[in-house]
Structure formats: structure tokens, C-alpha cells
N, C-alpha and C. Protein backbone atom coordinates (compact mmCIF):
# COMPACT_ATOMS: atom_id res chain seq x y z
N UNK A 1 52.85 92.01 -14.21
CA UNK A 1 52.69 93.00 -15.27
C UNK A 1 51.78 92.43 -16.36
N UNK A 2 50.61 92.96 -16.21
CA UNK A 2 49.98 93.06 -17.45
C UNK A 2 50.15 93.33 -19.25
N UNK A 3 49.95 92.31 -20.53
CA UNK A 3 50.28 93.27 -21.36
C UNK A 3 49.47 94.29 -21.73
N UNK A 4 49.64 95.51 -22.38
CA UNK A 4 48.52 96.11 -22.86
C UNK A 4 49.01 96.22 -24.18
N UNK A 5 47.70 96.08 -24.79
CA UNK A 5 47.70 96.68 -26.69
C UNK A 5 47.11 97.51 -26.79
N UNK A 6 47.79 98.34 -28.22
CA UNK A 6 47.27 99.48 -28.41
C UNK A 6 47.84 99.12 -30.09
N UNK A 7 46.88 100.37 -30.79
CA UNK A 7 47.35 100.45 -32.28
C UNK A 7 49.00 101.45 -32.04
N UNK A 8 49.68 101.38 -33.22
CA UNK A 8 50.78 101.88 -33.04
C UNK A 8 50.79 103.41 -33.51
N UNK A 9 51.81 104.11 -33.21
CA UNK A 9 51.58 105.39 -33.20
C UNK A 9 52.66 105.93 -34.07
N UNK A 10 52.93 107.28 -34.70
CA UNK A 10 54.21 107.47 -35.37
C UNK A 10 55.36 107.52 -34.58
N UNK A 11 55.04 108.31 -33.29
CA UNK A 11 56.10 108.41 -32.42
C UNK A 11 56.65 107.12 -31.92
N UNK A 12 55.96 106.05 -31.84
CA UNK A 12 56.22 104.94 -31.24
C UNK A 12 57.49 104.73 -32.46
N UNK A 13 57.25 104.97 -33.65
CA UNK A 13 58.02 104.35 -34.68
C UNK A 13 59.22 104.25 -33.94
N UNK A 14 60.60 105.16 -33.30
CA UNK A 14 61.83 104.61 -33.50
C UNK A 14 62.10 103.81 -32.08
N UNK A 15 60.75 103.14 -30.90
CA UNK A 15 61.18 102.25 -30.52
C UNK A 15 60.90 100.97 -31.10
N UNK A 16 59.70 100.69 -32.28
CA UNK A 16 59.32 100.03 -32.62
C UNK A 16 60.48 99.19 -33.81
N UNK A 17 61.28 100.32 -34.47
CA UNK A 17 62.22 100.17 -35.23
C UNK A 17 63.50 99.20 -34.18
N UNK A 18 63.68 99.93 -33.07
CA UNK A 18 64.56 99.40 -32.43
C UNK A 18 64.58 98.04 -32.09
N UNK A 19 63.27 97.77 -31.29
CA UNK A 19 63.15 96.19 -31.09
C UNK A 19 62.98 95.61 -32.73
N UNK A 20 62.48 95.59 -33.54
CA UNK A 20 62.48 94.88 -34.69
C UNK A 20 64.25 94.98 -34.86
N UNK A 21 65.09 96.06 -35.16
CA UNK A 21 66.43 95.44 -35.15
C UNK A 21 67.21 94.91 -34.34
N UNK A 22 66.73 94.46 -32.83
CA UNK A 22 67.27 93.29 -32.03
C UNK A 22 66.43 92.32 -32.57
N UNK A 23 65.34 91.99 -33.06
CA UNK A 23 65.38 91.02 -33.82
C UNK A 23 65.69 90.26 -34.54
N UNK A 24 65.99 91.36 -35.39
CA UNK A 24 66.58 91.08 -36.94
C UNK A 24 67.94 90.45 -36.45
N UNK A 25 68.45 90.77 -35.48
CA UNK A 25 70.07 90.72 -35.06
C UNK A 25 70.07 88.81 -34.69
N UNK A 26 68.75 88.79 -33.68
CA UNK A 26 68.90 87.49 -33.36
C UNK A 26 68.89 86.38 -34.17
N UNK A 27 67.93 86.85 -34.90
CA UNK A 27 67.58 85.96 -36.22
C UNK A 27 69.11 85.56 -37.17
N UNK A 28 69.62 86.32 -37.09
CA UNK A 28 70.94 86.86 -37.93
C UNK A 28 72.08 85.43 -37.16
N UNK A 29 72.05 86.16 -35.31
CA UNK A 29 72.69 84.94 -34.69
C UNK A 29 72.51 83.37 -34.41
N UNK A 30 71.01 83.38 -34.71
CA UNK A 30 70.60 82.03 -35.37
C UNK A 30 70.94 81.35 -36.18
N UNK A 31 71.66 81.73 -36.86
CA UNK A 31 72.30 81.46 -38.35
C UNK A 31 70.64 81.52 -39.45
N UNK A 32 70.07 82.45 -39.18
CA UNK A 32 68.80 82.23 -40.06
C UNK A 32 68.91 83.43 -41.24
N UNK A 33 68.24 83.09 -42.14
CA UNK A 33 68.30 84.52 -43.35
C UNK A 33 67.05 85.10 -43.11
N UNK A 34 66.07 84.76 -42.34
CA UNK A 34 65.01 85.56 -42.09
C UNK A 34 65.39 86.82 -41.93
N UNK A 35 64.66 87.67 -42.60
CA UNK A 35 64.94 89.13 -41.94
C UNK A 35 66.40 89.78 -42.46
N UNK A 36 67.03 89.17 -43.05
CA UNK A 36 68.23 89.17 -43.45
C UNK A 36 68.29 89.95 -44.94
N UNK A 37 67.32 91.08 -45.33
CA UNK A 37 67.51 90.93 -46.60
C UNK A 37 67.09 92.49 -46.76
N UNK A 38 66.76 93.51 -45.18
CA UNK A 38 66.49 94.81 -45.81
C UNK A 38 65.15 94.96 -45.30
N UNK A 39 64.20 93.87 -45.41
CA UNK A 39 62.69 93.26 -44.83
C UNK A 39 63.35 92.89 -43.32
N UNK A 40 61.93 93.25 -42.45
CA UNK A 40 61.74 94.69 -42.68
C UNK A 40 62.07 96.38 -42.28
N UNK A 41 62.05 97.18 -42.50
CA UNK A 41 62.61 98.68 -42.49
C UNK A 41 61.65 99.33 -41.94
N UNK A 42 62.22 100.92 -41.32
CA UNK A 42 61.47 101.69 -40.97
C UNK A 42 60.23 102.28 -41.97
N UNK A 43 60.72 102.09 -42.89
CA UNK A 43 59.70 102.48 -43.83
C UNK A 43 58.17 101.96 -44.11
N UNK A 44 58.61 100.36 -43.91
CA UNK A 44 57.65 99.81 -43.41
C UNK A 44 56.97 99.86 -42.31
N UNK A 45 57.36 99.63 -41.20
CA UNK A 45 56.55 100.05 -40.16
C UNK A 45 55.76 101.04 -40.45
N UNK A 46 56.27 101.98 -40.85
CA UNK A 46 55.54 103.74 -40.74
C UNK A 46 54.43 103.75 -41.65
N UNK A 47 54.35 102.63 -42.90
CA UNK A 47 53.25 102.03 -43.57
C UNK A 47 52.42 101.32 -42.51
N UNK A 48 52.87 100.74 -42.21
CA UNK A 48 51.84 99.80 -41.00
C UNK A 48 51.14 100.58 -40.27
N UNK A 49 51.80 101.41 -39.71
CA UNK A 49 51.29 102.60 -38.54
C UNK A 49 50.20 103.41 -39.26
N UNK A 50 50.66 103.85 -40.51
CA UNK A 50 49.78 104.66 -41.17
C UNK A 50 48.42 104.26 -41.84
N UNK A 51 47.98 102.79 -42.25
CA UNK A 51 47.13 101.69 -42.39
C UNK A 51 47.05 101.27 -40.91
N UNK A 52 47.18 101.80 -39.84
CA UNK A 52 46.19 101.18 -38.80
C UNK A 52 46.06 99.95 -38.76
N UNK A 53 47.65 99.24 -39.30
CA UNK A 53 47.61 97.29 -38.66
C UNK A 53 48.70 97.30 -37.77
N UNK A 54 49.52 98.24 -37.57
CA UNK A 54 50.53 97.59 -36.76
C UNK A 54 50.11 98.06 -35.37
N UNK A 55 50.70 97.17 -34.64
CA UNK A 55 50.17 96.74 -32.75
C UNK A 55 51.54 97.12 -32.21
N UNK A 56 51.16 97.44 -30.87
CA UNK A 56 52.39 97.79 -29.65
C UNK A 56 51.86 97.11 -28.58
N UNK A 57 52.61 96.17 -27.36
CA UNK A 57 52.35 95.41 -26.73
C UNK A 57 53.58 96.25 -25.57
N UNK A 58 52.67 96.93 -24.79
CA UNK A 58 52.98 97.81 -23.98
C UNK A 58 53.13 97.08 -22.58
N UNK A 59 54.14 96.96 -21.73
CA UNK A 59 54.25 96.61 -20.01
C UNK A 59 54.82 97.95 -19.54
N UNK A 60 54.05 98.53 -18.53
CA UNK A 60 54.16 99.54 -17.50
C UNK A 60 54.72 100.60 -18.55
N UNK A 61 53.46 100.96 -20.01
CA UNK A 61 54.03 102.01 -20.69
C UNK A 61 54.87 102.39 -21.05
N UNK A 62 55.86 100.85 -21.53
CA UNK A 62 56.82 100.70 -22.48
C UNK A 62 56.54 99.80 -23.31
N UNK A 63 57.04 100.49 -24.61
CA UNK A 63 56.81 99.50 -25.84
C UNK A 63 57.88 97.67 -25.47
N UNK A 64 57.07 96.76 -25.65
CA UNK A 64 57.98 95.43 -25.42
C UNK A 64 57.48 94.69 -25.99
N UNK A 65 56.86 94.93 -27.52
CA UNK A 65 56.74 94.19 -28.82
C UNK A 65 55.98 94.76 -29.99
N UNK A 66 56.24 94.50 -31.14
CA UNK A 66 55.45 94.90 -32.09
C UNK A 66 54.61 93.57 -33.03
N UNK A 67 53.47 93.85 -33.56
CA UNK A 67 53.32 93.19 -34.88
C UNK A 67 52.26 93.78 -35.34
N UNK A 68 52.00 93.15 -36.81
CA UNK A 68 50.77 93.30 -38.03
C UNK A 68 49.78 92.42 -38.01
N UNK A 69 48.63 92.83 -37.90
CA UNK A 69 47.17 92.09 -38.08
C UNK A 69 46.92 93.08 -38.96
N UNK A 70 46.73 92.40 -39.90
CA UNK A 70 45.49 92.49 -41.25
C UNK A 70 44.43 91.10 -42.07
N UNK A 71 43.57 91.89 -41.97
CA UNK A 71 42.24 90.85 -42.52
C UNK A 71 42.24 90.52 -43.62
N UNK A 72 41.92 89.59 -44.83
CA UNK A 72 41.93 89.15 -45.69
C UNK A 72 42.99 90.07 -46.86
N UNK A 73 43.94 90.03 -46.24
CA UNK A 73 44.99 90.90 -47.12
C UNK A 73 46.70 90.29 -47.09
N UNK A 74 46.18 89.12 -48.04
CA UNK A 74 47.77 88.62 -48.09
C UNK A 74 47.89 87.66 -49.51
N UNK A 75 48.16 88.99 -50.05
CA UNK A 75 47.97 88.32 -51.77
C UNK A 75 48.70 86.81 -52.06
N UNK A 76 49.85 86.64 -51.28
CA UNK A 76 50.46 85.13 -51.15
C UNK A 76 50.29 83.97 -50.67
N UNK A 77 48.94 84.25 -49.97
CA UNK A 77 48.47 83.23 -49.57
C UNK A 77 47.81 82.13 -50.65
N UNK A 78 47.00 83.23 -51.28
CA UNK A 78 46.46 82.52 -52.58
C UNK A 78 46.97 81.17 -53.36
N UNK A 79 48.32 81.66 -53.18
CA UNK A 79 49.40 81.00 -54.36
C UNK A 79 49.98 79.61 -53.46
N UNK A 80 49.10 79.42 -52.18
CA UNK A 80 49.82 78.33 -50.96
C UNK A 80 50.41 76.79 -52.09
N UNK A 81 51.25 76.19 -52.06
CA UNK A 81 51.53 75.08 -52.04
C UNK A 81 51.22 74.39 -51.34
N UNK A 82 50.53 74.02 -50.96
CA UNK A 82 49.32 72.96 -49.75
C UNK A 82 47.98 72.91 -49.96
N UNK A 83 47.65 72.98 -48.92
CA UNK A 83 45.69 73.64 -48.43
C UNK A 83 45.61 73.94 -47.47
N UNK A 84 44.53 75.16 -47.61
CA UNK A 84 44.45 76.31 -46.43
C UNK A 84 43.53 74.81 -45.65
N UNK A 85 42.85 75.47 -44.39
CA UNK A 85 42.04 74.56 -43.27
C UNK A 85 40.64 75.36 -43.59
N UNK A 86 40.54 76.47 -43.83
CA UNK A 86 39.68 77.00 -44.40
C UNK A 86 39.69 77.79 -45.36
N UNK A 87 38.36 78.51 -46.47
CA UNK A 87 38.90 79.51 -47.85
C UNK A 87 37.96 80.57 -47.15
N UNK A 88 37.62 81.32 -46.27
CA UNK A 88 36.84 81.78 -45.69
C UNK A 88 37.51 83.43 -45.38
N UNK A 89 36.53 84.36 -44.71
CA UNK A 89 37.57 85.29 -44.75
C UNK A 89 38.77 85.09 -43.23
N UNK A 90 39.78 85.76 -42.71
CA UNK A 90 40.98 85.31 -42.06
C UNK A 90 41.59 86.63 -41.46
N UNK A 91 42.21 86.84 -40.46
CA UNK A 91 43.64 87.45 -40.12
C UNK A 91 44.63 87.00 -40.54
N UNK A 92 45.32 88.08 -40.67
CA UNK A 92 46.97 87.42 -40.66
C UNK A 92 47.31 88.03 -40.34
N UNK A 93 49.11 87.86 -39.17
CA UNK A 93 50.00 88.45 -38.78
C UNK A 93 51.38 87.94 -39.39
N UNK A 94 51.78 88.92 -38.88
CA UNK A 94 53.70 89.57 -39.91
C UNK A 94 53.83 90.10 -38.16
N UNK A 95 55.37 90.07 -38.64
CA UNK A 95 56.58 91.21 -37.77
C UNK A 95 56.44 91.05 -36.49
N UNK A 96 56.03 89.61 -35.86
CA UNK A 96 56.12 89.98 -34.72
C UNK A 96 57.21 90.06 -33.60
N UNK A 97 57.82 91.03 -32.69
CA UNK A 97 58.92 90.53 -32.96
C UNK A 97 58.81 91.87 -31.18
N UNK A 98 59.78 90.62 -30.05
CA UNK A 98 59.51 91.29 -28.86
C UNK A 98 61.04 91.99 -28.29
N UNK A 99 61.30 92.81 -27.55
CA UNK A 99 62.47 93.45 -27.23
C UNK A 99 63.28 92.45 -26.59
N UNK A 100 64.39 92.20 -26.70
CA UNK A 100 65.20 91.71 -25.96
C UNK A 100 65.03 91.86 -24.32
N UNK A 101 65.35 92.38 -23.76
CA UNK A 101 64.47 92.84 -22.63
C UNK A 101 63.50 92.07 -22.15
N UNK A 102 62.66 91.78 -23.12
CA UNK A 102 61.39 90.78 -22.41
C UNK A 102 61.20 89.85 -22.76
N UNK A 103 61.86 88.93 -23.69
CA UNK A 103 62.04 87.48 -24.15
C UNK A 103 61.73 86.65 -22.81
N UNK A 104 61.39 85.45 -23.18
CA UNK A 104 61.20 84.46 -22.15
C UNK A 104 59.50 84.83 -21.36
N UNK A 105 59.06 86.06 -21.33
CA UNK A 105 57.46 86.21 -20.48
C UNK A 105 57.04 85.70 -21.02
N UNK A 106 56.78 84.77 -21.88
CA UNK A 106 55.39 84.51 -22.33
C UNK A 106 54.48 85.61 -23.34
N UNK A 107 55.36 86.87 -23.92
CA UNK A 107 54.64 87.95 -24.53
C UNK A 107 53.91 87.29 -25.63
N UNK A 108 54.52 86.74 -27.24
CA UNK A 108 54.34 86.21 -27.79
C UNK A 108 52.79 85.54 -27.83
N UNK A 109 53.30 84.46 -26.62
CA UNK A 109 52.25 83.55 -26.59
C UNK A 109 50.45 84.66 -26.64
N UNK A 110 51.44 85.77 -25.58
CA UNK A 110 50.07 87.03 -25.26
C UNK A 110 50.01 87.64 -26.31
N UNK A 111 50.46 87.83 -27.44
CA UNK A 111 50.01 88.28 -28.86
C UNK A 111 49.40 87.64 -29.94
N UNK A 112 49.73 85.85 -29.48
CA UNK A 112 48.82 85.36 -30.50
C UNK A 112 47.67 85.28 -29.74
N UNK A 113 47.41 85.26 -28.42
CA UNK A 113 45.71 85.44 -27.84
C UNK A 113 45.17 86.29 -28.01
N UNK A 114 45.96 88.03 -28.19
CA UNK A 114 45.36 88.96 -28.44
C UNK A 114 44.82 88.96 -30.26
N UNK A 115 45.73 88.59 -31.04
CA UNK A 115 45.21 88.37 -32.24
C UNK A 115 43.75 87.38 -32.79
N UNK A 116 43.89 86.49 -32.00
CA UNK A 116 42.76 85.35 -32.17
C UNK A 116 41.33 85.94 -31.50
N UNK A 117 41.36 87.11 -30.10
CA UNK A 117 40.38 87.76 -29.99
C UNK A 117 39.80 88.92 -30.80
N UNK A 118 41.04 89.62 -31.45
CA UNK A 118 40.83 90.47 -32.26
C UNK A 118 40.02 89.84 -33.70
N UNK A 119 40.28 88.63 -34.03
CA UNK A 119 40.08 88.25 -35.06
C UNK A 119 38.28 87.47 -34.74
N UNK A 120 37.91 87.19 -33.86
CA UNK A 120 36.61 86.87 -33.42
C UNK A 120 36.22 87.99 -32.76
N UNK A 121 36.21 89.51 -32.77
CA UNK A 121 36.32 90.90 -32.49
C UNK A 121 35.75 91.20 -34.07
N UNK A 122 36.04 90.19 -34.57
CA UNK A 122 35.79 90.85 -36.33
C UNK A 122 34.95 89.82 -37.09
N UNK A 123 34.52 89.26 -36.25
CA UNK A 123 33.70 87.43 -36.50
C UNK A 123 34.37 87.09 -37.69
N UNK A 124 35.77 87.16 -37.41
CA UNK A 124 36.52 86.15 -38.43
C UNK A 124 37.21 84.82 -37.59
N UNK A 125 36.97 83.99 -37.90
CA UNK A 125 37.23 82.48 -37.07
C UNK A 125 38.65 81.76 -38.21
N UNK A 126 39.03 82.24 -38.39
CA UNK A 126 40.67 81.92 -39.18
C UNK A 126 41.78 82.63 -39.06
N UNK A 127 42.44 82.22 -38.47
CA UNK A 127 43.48 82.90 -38.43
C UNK A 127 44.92 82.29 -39.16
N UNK A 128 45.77 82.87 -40.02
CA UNK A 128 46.77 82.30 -41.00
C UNK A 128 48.09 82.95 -40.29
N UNK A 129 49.25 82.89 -40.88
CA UNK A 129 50.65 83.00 -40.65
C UNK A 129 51.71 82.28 -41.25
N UNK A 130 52.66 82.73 -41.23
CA UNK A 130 53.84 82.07 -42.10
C UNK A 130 55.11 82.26 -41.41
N UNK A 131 56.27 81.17 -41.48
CA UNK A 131 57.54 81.91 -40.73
C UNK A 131 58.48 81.23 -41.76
N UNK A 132 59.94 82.10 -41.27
CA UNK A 132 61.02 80.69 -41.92
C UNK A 132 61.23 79.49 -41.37
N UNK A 133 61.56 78.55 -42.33
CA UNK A 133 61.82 77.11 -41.84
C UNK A 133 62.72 77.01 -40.72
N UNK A 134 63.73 77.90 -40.32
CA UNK A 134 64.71 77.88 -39.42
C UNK A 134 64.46 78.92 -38.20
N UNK A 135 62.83 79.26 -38.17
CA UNK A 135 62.61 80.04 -37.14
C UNK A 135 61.63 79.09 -35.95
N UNK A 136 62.86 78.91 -35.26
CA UNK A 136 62.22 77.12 -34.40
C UNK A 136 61.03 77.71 -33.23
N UNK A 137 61.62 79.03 -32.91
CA UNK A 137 60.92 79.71 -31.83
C UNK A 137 59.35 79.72 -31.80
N UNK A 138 59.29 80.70 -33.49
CA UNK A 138 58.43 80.68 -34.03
C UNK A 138 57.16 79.44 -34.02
N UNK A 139 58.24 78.28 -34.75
CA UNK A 139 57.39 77.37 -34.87
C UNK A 139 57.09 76.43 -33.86
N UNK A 140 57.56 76.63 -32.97
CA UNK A 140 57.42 76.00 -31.84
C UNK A 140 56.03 76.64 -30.97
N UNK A 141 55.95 77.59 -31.19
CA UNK A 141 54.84 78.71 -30.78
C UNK A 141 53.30 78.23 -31.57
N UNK A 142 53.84 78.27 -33.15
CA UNK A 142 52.32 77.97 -33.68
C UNK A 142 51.84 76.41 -33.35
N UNK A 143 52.94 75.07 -33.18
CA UNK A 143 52.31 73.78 -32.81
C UNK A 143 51.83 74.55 -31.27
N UNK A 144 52.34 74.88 -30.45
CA UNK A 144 51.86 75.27 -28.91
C UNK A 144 50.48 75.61 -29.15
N UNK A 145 50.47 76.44 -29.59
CA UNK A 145 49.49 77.22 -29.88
C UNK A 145 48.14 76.93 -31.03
N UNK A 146 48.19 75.55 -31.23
CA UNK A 146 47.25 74.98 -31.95
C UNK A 146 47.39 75.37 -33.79
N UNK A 147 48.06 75.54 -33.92
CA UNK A 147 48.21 76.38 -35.76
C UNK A 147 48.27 74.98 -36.29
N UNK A 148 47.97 74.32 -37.54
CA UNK A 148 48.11 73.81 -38.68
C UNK A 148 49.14 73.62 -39.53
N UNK A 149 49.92 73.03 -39.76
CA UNK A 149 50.66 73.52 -40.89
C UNK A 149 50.17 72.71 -41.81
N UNK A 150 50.32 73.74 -42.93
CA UNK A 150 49.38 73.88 -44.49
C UNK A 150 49.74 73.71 -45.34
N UNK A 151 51.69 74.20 -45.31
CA UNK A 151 52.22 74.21 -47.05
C UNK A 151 53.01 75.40 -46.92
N UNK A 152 53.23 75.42 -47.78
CA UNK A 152 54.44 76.83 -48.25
C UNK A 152 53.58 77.75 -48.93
N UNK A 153 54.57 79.12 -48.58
CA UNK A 153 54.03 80.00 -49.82
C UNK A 153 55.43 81.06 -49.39
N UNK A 154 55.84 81.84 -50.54
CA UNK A 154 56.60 82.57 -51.00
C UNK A 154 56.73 83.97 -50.95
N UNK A 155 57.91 84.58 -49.81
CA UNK A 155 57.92 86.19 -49.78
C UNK A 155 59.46 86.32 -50.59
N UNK A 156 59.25 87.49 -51.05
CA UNK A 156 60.74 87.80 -51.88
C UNK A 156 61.72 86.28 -52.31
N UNK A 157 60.95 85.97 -53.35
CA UNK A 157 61.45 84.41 -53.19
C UNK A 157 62.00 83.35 -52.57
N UNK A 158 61.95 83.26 -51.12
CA UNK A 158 62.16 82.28 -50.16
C UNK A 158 60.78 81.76 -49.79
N UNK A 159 61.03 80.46 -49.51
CA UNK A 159 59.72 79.45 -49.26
C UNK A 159 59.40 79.56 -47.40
N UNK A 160 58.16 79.55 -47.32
CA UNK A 160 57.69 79.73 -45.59
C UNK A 160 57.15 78.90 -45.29
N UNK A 161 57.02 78.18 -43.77
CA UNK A 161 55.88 77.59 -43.85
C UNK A 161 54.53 78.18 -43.25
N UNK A 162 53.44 77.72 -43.97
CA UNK A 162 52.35 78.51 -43.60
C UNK A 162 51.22 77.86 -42.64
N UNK A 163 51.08 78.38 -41.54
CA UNK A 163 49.92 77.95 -40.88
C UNK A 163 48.56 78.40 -40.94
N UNK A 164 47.66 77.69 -40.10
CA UNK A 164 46.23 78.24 -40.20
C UNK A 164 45.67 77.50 -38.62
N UNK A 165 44.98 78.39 -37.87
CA UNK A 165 43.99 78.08 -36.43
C UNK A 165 42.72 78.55 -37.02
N UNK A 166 41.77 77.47 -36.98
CA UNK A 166 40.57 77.87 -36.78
C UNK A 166 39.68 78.05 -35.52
N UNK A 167 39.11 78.80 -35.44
CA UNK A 167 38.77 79.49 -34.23
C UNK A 167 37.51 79.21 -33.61
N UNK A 168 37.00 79.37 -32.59
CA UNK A 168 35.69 78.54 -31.46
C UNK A 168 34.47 79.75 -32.20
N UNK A 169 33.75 79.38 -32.94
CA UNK A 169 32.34 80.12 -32.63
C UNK A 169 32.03 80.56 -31.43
């Protein structure tokens, strides 16, 4: 099974809602506060959807992940406690977050490749991100996956850590 991406749709919203709250759930059974706080809601998504950043990571024309790519739009980065790897323009992704159901494929890994093409799709060669300190999955994904870590920076006052991949000309 192939993944496929696509931009997200309104209708997609209440499976998209769904897998984000088996997320939220796992995160929860992690003993983690990620996600733990209301962030994020349907409401959001349906912002995402409606700004044309949020993604659906479709197998055999079922939704089996969501996330956010947006380009130089992450006012908190600014404020990093570290140093970026580059000050250049960047992607960033949020919310990514795959159905229970399909944990373990390798999806993930197939969303940060799809992001890093999308992001040289846009001749932007930076790509940034942030997770919680207790999201091992996560971070286990961005060392795999070549990311940086840079420093902290701050959502709803909890500290993240923030990465950065710079990308192949």
C-alpha cells in the first residue's frame, strides 16, 4: 500500500478529528501532557483545512494520518532559546498524528519525506519542528530522520524541543 497525499477537505474533518483524538488519548497514556490541554480541537483543524495547510495521508482511500505544513509562519520560532541551523525562509509542521490502525508502517517516517519534498517543491531547503520533551516517538523520528536539535521554544507556556533539517540543493 502506497501512501497518498492530498490537501485536506471539510468533509474529511470528522475523520481527521477522530484520529487526532486517538492521539491525543495515547499521548495521555504515555503519561505525557502533550495535547493534554484542549490543543488541538476541531476547530482547529477546520482552520487548517480552510488555510489550505492541513494534509491527509490516505491508504486505499482512507484517511490514516493528518498534519500541518506551513511556510515561514511560526511566530515562536523567533523567540528559540538556542540557534536555528539556518535564518532563511523554512517549513514547518504541527499535528502530526496517524490512526491507530496504522501505527508501526512506517507512515510518519512517509510524512516527513513528503514534507521535505514539498518544502524543496517550494525551493525552501529548511525545514523546522518542535515536540514535547516526553514525546520519545517523536523524537526518535527527528534524530532518524536527520533533524538538529536547536533549543526550545514555547507553545501555551510549555517548553519544546525544537528541531531544524537542512535540505540537498
Amino acid at each position: 500500500m502506497t501512501p497518498i497525499f492530498r490537501l485536506a477537505t471539510l468533509t474529511d474533518l470528522p475523520a481527521i478529528w477522530d484520529i487526532l483524538q486517538q492521539a491525543i488519548a495515547r499521548r495521555k497514556a504515555d503519561g505525557s501532557n502533550q495535547w493534554q490541554d484542549g490543543y488541538p480541537n476541531p476547530e482547529v483543524v477546520q482552520n487548517d483545512i480552510e488555510k489550505e495547510v492541513g494534509f491527509v495521508l490516505t491508504l486505499e482511500n482512507e484517511i490514516a494520518g493528518y498534519f500541518v505544513v506551513l511556510i515561514n509562519d511560526e511566530p515562536e520560532y523567533a523567540k528559540i532559546i538556542g540557534k536555528w541551523l539556518t535564518n532563511d525562509d523554512f517549513a514547518v509542521f504541527h499535528r502530526v498524528a496517524i490512526s491507530e490502525d496504522n501505527l508501526g508502517k512506517g507512515l510518519a517516517k512517509s510524512i516527513f519525506q513528503f514534507i521535505e519534498d514539498y518544502a524543496l517543491k517550494n525551493d525552501i531547503f529548511s525545514v523546522k519542528a518542535d515536540t514535547n520533551f516526553d514525546n520519545h516517538a517523536m523524537l526518535s523520528l527527528f534524530e532518524k530522520s536527520g533533524y538538529v536539535y536547536c533549543g526550545e521554544v514555547y507553545f501555551r507556556g510549555s517548553p519544546r524541543r525544537a528541531y531544524e533539517k537542512v535540505l540537498e540543493k
